[in-house]
Protein backbone atom coordinates (compact mmCIF):
# COMPACT_ATOMS: atom_id res chain seq x y z
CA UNK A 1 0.00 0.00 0.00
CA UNK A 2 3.09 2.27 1.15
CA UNK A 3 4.21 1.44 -2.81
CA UNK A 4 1.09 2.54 -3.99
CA UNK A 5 1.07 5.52 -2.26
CA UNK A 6 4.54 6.52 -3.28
CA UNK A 7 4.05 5.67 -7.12
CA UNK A 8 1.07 7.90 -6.88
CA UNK A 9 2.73 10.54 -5.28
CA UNK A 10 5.70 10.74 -7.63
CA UNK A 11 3.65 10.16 -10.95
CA UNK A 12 1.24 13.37 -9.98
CA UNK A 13 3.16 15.79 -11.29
CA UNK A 14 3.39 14.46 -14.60
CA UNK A 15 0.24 14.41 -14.99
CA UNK A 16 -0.01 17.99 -14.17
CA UNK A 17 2.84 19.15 -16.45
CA UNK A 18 1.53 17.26 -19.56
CA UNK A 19 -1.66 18.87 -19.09
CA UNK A 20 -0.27 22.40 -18.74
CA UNK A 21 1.62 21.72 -22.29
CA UNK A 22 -1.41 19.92 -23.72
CA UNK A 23 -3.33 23.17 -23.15
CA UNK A 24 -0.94 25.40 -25.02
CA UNK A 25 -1.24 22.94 -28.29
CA UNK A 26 -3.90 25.04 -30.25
CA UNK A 27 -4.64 28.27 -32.27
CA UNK A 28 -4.13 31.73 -30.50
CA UNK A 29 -5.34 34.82 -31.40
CA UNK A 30 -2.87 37.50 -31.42
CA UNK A 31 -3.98 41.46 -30.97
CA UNK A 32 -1.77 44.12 -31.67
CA UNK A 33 -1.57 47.81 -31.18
CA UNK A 34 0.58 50.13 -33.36
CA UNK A 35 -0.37 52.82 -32.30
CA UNK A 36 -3.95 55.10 -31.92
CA UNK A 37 -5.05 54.53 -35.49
CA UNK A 38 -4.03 50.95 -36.59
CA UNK A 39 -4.93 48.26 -35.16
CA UNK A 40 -4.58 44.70 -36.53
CA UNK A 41 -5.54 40.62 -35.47
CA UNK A 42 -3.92 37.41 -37.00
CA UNK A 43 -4.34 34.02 -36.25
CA UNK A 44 -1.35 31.97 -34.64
CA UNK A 45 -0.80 28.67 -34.69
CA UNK A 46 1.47 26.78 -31.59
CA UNK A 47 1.70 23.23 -32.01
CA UNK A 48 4.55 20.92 -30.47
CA UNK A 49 4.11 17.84 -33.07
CA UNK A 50 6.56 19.44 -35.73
CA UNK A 51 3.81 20.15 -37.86
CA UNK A 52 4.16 23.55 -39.74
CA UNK A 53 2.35 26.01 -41.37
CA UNK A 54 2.34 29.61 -42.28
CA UNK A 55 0.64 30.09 -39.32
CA UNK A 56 2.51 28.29 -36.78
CA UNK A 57 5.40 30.05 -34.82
CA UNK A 58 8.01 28.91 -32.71
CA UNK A 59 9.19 30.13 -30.10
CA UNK A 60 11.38 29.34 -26.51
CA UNK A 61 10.12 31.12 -23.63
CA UNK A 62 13.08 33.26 -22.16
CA UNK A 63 13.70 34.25 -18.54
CA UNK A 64 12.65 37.84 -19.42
CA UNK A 65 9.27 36.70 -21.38
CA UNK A 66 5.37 37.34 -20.36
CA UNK A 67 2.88 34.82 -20.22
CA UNK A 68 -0.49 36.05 -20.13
């Protein structure tokens, strides 16, 4: 039961991390500002299969970078 116990303890938190990259898979919508008078949208792809199109970016999050 101890084993059990253990196992389950240990195995939790990959779980949790492949969910938290499962949920970034997808396509984003990205709003930007120029300034007061234009203002555009585009589509983004982010996918983590190697798949690529002209929508997809890549990109490795950096110390400095926001998430939100």
């Amino acid at each position: 039961m101890l084993k059990n116990f253990l196992a389950c303890i240990l195995f939790l938190p990959t779980l949790v991390m492949a969910n938290l990259e499962q949920s970034l898979v997808g396509k984003w919508e990205c709003k930007g500002v120029e300034d007061e008078y234009f203002h555009h949208t585009s589509d983004i792809e982010y996918r983590d299969d190697g798949i690529l199109s002209e929508k997809s970016i890549v990109h490795q999050w950096d110390k400095d970078d926001d998430f939100y």
